[in-house]
N, C-alpha and C. Protein backbone atom coordinates (compact mmCIF):
# COMPACT_ATOMS: atom_id res chain seq x y z
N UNK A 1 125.78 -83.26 129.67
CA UNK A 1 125.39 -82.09 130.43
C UNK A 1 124.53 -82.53 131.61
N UNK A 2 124.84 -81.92 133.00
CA UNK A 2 124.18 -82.42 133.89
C UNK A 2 123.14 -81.71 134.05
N UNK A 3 121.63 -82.49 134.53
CA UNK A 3 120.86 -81.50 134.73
C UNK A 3 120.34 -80.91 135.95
N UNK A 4 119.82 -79.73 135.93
CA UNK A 4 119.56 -78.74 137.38
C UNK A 4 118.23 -80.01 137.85
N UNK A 5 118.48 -80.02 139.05
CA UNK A 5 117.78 -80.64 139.83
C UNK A 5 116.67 -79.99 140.63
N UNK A 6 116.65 -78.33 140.62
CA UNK A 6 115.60 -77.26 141.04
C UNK A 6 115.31 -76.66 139.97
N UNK A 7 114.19 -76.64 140.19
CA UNK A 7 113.72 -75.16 139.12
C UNK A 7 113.52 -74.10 139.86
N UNK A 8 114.89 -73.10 139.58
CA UNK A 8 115.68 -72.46 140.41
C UNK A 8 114.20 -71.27 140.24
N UNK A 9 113.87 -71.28 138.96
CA UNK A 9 112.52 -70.10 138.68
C UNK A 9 111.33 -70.39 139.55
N UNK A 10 110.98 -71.35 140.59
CA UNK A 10 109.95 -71.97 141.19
C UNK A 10 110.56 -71.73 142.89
N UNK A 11 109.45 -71.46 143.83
CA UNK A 11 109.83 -71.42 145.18
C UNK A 11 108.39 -71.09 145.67
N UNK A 12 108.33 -72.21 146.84
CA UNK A 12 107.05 -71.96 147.71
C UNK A 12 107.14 -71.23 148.80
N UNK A 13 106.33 -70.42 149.26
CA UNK A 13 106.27 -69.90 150.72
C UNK A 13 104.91 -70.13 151.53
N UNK A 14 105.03 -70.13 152.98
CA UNK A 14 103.81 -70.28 153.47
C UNK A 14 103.91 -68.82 154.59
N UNK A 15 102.92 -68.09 154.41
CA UNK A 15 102.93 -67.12 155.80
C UNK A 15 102.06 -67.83 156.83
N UNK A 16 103.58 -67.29 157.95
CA UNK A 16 103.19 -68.34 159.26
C UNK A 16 102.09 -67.31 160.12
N UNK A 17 102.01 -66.18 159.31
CA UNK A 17 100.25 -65.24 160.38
C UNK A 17 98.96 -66.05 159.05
N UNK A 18 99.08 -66.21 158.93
CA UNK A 18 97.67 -67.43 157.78
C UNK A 18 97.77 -68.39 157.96
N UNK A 19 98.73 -69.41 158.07
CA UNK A 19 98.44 -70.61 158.28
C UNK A 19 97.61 -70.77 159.55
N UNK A 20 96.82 -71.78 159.39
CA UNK A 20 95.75 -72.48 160.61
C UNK A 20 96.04 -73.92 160.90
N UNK A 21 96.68 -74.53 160.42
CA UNK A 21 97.34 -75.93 160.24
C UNK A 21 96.15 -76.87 159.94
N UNK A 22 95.70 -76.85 158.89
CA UNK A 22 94.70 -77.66 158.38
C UNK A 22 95.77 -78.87 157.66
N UNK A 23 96.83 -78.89 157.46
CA UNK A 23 97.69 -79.51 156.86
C UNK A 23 97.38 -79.91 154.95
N UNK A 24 97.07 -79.43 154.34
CA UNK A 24 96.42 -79.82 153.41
C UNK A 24 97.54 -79.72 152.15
N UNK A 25 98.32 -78.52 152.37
CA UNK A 25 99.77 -78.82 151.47
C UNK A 25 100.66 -79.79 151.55
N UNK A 26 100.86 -80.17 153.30
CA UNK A 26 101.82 -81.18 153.84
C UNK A 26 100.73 -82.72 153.40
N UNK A 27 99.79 -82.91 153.36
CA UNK A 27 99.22 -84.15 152.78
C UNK A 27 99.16 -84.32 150.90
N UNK A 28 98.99 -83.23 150.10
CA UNK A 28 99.36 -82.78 148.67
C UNK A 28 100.85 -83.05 148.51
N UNK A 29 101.76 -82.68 149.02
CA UNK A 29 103.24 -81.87 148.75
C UNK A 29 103.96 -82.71 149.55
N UNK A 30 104.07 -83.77 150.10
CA UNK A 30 104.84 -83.94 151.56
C UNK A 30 106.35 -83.35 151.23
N UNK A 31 106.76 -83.37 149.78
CA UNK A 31 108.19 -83.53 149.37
C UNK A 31 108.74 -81.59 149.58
N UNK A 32 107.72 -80.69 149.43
CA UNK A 32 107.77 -79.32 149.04
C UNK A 32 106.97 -78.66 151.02
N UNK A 33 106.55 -79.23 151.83
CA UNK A 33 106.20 -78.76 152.98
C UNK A 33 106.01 -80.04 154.02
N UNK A 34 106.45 -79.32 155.57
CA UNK A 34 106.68 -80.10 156.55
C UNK A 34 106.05 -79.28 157.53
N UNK A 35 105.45 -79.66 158.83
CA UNK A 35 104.83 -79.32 159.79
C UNK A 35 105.28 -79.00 161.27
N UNK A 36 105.40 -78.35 162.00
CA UNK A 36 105.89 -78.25 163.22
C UNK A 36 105.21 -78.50 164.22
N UNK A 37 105.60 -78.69 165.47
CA UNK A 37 105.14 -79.44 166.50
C UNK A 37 103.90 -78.90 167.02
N UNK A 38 103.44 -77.40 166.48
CA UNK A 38 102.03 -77.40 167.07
C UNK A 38 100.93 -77.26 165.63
N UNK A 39 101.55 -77.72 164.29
CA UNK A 39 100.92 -78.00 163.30
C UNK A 39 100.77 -77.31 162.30
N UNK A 40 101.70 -76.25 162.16
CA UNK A 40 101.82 -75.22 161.25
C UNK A 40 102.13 -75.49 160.28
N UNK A 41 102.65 -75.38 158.97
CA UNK A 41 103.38 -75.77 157.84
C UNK A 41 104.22 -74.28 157.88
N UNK A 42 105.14 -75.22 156.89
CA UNK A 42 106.57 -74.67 156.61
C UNK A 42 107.26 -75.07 155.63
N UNK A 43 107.67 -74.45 154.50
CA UNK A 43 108.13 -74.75 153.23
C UNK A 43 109.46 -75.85 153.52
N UNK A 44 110.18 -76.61 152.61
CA UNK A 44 111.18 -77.38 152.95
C UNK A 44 112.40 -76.74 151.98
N UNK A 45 113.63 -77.11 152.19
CA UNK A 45 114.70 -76.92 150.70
C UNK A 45 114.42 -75.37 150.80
N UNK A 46 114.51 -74.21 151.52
CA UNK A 46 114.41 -73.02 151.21
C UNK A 46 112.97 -72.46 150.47
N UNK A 47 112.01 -73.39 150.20
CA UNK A 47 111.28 -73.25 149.11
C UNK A 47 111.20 -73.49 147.97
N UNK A 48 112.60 -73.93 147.52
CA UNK A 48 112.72 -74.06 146.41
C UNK A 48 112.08 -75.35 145.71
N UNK A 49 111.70 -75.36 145.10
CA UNK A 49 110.86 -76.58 143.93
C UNK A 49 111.80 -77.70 143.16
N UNK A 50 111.50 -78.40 143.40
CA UNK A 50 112.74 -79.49 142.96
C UNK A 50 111.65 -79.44 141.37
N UNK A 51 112.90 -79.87 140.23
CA UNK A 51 112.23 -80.10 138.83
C UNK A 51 111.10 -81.19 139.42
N UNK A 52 109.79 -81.07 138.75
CA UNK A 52 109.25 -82.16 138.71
C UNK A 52 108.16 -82.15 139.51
N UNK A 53 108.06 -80.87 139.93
CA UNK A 53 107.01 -81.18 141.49
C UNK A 53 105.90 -79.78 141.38
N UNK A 54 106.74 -78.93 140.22
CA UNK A 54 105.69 -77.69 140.28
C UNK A 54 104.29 -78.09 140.09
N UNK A 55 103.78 -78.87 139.53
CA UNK A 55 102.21 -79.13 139.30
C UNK A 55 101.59 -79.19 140.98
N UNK A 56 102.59 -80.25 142.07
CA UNK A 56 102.18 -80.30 143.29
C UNK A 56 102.18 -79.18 143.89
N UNK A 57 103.74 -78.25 143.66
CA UNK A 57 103.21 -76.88 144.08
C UNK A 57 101.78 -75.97 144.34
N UNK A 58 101.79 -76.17 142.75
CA UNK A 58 100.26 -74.98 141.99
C UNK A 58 99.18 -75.83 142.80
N UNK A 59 99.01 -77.32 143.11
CA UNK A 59 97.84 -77.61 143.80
C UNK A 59 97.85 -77.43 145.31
N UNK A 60 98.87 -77.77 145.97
CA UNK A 60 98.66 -76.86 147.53
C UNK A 60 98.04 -75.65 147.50
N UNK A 61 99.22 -74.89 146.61
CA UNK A 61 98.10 -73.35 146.50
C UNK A 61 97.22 -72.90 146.46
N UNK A 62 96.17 -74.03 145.77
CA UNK A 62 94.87 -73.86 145.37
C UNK A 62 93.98 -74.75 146.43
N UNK A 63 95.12 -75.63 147.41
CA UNK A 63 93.60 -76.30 148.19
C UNK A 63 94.63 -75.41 149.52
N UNK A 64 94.95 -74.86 149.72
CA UNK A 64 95.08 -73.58 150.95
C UNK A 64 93.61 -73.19 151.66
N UNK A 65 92.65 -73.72 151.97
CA UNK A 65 91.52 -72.93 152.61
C UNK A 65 92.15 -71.46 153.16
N UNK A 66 93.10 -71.04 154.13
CA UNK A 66 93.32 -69.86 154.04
C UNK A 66 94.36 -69.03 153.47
N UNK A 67 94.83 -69.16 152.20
CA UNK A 67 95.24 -68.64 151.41
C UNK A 67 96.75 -68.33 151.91
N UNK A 68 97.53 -69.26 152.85
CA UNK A 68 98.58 -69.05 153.24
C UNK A 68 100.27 -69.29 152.25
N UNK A 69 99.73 -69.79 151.14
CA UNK A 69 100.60 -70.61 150.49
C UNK A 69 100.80 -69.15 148.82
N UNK A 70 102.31 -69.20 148.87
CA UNK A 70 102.55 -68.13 147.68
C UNK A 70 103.45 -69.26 146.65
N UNK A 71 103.74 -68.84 145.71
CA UNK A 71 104.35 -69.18 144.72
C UNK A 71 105.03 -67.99 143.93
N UNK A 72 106.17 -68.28 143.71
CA UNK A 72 106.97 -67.16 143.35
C UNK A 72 107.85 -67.65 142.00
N UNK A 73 107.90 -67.51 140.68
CA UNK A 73 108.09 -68.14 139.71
C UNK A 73 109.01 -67.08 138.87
């Protein structure tokens, strides 16, 4: 049996009116968020959470200084 490679139940979002680009998910997460050219973050893969990475998820979330980062499970 092959196995799911997302945990299809897991997906990050970032709202782009909160973000301040402190980068602090993209230095936590590099694999789950990526940055744009004037320093914003931006979820990667749709959001979706590859197996294996939700713990990195739940800690972006929590070092967010402005609370830009959701989790949807």
């Amino acid at each position: 049996m092959a196995l799911n490679a997302y945990a299809m139940d897991m997906r990050v979002r970032v709202d782009p009116s909160k973000c301040q680009g402190h980068n602090r998910c993209y230095a936590l997460a590099p694999e789950l968020f990526d940055v744009d050219d004037l320093g914003n973050a931006f979820e990667l893969n749709d959001g979706v959470v590859p197996v294996g990475l939700e713990d990195k998820a739940r800690l972006a979330l929590a070092n967010c200084p402005e609370f830009a980062i959701s989790i949807e499970e």
